[in-house]
PDB file of N, CA and C in Angstrom:
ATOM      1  N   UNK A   1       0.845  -1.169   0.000  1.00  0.00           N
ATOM      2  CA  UNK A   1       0.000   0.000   0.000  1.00  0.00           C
ATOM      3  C   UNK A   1       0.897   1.241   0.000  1.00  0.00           C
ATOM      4  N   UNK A   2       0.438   2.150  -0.806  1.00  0.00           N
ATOM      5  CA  UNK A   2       1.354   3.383  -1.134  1.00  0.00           C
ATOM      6  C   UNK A   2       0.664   4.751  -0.318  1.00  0.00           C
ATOM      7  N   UNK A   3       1.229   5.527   0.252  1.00  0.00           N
ATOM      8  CA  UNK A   3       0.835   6.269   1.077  1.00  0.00           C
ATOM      9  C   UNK A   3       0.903   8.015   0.317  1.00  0.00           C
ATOM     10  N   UNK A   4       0.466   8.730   0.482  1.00  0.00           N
ATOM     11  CA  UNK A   4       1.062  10.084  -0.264  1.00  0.00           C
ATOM     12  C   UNK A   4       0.737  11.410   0.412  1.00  0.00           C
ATOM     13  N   UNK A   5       2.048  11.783   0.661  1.00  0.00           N
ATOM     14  CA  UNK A   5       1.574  12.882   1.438  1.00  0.00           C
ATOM     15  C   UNK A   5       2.390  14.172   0.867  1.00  0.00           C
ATOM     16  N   UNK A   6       1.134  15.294   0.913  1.00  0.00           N
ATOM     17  CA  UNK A   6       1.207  16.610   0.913  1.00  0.00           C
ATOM     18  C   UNK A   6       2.280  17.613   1.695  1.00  0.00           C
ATOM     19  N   UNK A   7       2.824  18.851   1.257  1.00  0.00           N
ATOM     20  CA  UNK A   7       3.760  19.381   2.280  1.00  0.00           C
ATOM     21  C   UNK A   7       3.778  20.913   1.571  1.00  0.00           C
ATOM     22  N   UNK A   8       3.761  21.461   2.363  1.00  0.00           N
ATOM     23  CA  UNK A   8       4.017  22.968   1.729  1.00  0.00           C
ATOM     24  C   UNK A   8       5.719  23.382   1.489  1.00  0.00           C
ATOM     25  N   UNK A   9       7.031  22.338   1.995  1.00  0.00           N
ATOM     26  CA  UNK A   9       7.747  22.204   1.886  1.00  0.00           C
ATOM     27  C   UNK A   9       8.476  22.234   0.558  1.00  0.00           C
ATOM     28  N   UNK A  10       9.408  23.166   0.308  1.00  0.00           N
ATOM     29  CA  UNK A  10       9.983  23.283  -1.058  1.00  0.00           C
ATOM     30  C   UNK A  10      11.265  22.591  -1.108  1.00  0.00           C
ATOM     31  N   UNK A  11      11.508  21.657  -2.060  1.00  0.00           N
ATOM     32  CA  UNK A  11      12.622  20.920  -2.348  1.00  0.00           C
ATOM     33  C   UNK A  11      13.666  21.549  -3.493  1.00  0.00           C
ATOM     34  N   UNK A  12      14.568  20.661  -3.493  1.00  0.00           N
ATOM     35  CA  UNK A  12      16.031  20.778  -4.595  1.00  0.00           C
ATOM     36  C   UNK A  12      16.211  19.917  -5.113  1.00  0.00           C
ATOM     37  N   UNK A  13      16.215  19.478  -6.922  1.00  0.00           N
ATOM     38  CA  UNK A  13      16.012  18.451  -7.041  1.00  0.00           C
ATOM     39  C   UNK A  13      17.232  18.610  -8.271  1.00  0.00           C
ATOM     40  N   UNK A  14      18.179  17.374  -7.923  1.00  0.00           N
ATOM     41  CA  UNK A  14      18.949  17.389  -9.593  1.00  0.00           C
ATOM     42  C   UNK A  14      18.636  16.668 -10.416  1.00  0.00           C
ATOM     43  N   UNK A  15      19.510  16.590 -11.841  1.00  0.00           N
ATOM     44  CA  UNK A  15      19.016  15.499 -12.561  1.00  0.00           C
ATOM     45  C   UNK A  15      19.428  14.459 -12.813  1.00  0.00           C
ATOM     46  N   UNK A  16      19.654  13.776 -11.660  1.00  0.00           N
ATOM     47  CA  UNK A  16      19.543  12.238 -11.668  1.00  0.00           C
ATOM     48  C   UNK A  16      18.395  12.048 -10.417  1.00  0.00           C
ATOM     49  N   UNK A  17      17.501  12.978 -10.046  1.00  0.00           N
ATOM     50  CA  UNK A  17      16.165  12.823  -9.720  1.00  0.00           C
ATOM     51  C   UNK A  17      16.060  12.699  -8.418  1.00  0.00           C
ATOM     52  N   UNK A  18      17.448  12.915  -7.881  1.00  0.00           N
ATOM     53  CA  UNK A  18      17.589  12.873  -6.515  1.00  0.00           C
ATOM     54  C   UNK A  18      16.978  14.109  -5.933  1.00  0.00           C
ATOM     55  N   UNK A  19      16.283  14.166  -4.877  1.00  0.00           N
ATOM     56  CA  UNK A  19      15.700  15.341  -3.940  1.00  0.00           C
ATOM     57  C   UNK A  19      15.987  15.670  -2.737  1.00  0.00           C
ATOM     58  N   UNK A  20      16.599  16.631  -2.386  1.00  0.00           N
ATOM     59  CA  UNK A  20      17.492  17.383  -1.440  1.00  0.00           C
ATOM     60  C   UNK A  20      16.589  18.309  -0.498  1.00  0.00           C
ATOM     61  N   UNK A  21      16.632  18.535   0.694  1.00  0.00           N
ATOM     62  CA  UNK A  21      16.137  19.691   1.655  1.00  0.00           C
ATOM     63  C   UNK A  21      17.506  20.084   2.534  1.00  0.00           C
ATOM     64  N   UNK A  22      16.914  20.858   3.196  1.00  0.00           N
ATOM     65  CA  UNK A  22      17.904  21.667   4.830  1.00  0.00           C
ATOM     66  C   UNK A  22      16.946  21.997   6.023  1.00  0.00           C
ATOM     67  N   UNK A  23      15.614  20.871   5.570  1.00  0.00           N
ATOM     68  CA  UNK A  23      14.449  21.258   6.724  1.00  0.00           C
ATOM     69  C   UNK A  23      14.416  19.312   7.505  1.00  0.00           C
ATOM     70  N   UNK A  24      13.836  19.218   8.346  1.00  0.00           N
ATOM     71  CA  UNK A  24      13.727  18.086   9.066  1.00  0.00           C
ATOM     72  C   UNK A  24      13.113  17.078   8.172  1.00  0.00           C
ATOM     73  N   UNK A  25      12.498  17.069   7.014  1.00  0.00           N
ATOM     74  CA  UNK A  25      11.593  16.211   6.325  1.00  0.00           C
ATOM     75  C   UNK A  25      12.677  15.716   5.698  1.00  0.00           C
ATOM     76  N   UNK A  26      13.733  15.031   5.935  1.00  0.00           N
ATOM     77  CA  UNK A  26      14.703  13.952   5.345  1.00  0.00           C
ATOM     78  C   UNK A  26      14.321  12.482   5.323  1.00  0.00           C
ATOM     79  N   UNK A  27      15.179  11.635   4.947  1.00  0.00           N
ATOM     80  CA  UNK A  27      14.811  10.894   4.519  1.00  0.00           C
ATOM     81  C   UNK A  27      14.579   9.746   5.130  1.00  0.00           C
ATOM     82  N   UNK A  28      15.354   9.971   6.491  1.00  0.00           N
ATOM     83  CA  UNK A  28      15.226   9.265   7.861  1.00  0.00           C
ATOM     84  C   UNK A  28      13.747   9.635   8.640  1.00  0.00           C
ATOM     85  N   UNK A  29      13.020  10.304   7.929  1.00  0.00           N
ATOM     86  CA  UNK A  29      12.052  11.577   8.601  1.00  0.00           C
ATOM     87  C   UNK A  29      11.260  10.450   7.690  1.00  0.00           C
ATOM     88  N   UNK A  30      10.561  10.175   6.254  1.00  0.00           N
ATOM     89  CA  UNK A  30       9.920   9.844   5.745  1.00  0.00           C
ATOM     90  C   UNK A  30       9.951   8.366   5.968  1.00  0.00           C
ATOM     91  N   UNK A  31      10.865   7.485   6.247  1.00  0.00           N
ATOM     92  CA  UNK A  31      10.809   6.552   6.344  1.00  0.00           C
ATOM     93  C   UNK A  31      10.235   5.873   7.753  1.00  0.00           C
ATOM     94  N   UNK A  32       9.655   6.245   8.552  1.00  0.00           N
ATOM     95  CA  UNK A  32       9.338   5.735   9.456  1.00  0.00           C
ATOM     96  C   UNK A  32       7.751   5.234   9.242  1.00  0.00           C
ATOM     97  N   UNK A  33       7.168   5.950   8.394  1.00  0.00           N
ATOM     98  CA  UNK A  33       5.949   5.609   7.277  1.00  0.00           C
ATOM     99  C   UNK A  33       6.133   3.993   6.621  1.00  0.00           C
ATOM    100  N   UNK A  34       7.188   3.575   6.377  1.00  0.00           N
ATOM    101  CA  UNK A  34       7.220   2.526   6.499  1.00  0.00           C
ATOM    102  C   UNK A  34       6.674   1.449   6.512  1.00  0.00           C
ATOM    103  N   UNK A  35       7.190   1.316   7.929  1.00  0.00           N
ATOM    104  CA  UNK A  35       6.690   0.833   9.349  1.00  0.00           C
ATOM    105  C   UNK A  35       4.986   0.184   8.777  1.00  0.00           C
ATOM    106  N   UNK A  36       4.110   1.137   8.164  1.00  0.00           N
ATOM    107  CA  UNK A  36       2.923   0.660   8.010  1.00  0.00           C
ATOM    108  C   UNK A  36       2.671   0.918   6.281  1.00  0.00           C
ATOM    109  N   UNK A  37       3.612   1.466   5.437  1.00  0.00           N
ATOM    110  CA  UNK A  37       3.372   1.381   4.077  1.00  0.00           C
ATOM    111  C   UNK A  37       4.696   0.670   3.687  1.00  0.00           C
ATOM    112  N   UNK A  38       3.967   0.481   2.288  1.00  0.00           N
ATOM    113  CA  UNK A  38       4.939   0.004   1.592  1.00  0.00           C
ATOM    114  C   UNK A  38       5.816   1.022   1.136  1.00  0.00           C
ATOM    115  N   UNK A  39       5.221   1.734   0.441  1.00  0.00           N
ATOM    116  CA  UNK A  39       5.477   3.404  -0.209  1.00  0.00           C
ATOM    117  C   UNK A  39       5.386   4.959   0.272  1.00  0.00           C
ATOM    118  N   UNK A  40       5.914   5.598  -0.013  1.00  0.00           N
ATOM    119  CA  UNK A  40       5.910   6.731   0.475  1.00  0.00           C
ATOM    120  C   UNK A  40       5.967   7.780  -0.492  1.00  0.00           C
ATOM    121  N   UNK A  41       5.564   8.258  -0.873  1.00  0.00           N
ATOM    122  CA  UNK A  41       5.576   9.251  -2.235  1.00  0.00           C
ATOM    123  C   UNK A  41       4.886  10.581  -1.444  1.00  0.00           C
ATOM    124  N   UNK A  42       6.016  11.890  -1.826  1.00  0.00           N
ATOM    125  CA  UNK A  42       5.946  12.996  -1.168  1.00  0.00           C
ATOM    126  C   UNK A  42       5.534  13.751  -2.305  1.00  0.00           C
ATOM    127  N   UNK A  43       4.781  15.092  -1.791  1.00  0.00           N
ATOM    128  CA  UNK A  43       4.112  15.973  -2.799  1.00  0.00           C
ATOM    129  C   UNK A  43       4.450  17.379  -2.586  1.00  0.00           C
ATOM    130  N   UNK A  44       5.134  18.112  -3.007  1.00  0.00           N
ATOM    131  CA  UNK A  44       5.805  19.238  -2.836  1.00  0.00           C
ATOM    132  C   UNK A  44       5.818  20.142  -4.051  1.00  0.00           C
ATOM    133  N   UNK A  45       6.425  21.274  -3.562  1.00  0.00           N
ATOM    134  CA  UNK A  45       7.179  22.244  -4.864  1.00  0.00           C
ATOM    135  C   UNK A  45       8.669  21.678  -4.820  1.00  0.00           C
ATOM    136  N   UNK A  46       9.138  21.701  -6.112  1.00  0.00           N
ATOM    137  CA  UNK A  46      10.575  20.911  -6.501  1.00  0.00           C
ATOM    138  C   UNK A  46      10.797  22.036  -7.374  1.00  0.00           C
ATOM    139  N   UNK A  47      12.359  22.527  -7.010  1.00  0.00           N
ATOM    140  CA  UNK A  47      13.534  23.251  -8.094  1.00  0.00           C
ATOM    141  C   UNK A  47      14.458  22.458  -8.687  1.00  0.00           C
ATOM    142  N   UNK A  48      14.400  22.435 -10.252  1.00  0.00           N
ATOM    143  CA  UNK A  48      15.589  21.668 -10.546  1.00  0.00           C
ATOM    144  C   UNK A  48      16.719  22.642 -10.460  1.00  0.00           C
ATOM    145  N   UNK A  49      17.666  21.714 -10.134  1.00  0.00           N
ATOM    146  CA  UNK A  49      19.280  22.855 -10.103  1.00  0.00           C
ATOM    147  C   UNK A  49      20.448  21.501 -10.337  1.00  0.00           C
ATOM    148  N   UNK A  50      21.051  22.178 -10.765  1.00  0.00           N
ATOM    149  CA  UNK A  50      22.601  21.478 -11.776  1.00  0.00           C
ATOM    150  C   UNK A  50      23.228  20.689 -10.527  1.00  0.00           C
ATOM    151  N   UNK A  51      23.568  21.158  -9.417  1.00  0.00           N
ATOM    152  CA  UNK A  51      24.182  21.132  -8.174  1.00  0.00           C
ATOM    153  C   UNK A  51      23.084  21.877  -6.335  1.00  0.00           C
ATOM    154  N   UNK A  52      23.534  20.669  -5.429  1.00  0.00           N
ATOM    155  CA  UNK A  52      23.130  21.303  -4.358  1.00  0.00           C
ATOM    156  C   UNK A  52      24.315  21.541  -3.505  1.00  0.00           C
ATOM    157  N   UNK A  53      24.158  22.583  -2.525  1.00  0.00           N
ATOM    158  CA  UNK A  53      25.302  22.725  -1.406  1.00  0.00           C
ATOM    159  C   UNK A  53      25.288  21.155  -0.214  1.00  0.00           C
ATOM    160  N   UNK A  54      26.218  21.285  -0.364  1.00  0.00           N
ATOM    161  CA  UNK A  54      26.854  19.816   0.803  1.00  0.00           C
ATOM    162  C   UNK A  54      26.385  19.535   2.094  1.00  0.00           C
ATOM    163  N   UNK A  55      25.427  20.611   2.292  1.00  0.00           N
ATOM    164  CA  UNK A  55      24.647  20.606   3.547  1.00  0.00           C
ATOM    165  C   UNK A  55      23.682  20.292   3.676  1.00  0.00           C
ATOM    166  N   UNK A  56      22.603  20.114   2.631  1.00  0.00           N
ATOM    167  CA  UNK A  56      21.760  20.113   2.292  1.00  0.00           C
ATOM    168  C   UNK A  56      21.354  17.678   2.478  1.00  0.00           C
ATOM    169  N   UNK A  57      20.376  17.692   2.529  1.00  0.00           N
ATOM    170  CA  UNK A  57      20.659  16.321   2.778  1.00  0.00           C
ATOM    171  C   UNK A  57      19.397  15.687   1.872  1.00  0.00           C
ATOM    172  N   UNK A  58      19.344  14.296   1.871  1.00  0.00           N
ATOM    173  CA  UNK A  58      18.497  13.698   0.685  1.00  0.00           C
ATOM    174  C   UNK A  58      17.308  13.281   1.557  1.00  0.00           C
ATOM    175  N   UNK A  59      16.208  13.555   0.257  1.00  0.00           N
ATOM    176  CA  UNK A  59      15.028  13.412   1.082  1.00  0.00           C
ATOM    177  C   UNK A  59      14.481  11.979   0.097  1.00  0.00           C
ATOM    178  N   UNK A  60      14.623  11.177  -0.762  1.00  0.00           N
ATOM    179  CA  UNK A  60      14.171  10.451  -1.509  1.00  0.00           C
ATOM    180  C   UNK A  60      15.585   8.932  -1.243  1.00  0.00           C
ATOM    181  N   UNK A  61      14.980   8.021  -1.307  1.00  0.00           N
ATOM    182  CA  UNK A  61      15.469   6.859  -1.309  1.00  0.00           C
ATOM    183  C   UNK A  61      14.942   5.386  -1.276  1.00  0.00           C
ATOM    184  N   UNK A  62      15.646   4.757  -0.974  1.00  0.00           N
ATOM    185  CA  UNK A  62      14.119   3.535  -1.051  1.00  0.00           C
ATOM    186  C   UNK A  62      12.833   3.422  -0.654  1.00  0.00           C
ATOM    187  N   UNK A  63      12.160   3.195  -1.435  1.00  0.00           N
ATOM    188  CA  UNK A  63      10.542   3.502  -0.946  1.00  0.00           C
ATOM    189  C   UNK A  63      10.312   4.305  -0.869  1.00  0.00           C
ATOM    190  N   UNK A  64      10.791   5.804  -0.879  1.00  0.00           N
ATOM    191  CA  UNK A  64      10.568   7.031  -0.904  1.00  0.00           C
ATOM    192  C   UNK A  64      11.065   8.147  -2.024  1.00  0.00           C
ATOM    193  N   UNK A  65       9.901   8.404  -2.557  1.00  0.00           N
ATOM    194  CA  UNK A  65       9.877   8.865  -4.035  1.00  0.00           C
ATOM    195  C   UNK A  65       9.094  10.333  -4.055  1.00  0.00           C
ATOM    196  N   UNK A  66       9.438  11.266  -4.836  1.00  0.00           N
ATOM    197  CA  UNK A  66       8.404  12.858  -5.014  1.00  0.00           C
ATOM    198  C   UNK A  66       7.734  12.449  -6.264  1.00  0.00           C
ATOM    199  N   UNK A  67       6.381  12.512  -6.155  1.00  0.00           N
ATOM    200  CA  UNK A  67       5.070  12.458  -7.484  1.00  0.00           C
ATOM    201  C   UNK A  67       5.828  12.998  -8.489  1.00  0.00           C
ATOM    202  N   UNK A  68       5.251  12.169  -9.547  1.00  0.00           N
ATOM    203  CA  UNK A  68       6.105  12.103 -11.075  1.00  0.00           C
ATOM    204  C   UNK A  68       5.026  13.702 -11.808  1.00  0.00           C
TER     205      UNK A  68
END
């Protein structure tokens, strides 16, 4: 079961589709959804950009994906 949730949260996204923040909604943050889904698919505003700063941390990874 795939879960999907909404966020007024604005992301950084490059292009190899990876999605980046500097707010608590990481990726350790989404995954605890888990636990009772299979899936996790986040719904946001996304910037593409060439490069992110090194601080910045990943919000997408297994099981956890931003709406196509």
């Amino acid at each position: 079961m795939r879960v999907k949730i909404t966020t007024e949260s604005r992301f950084l996204m490059t292009s190899d589709k990876v999605v980046w923040t500097n707010w608590f909604g990481v990726y350790r943050f989404w995954r605890r959804y888990l636990d009772v889904f299979d899936e996790v698919e986040i719904v946001g505003q996304v910037q593409r950009v060439d490069r992110v700063d090194e601080r910045l941390q990943q919000v997408t990874g297994p099981s956890v994906s931003r709406q196509e």
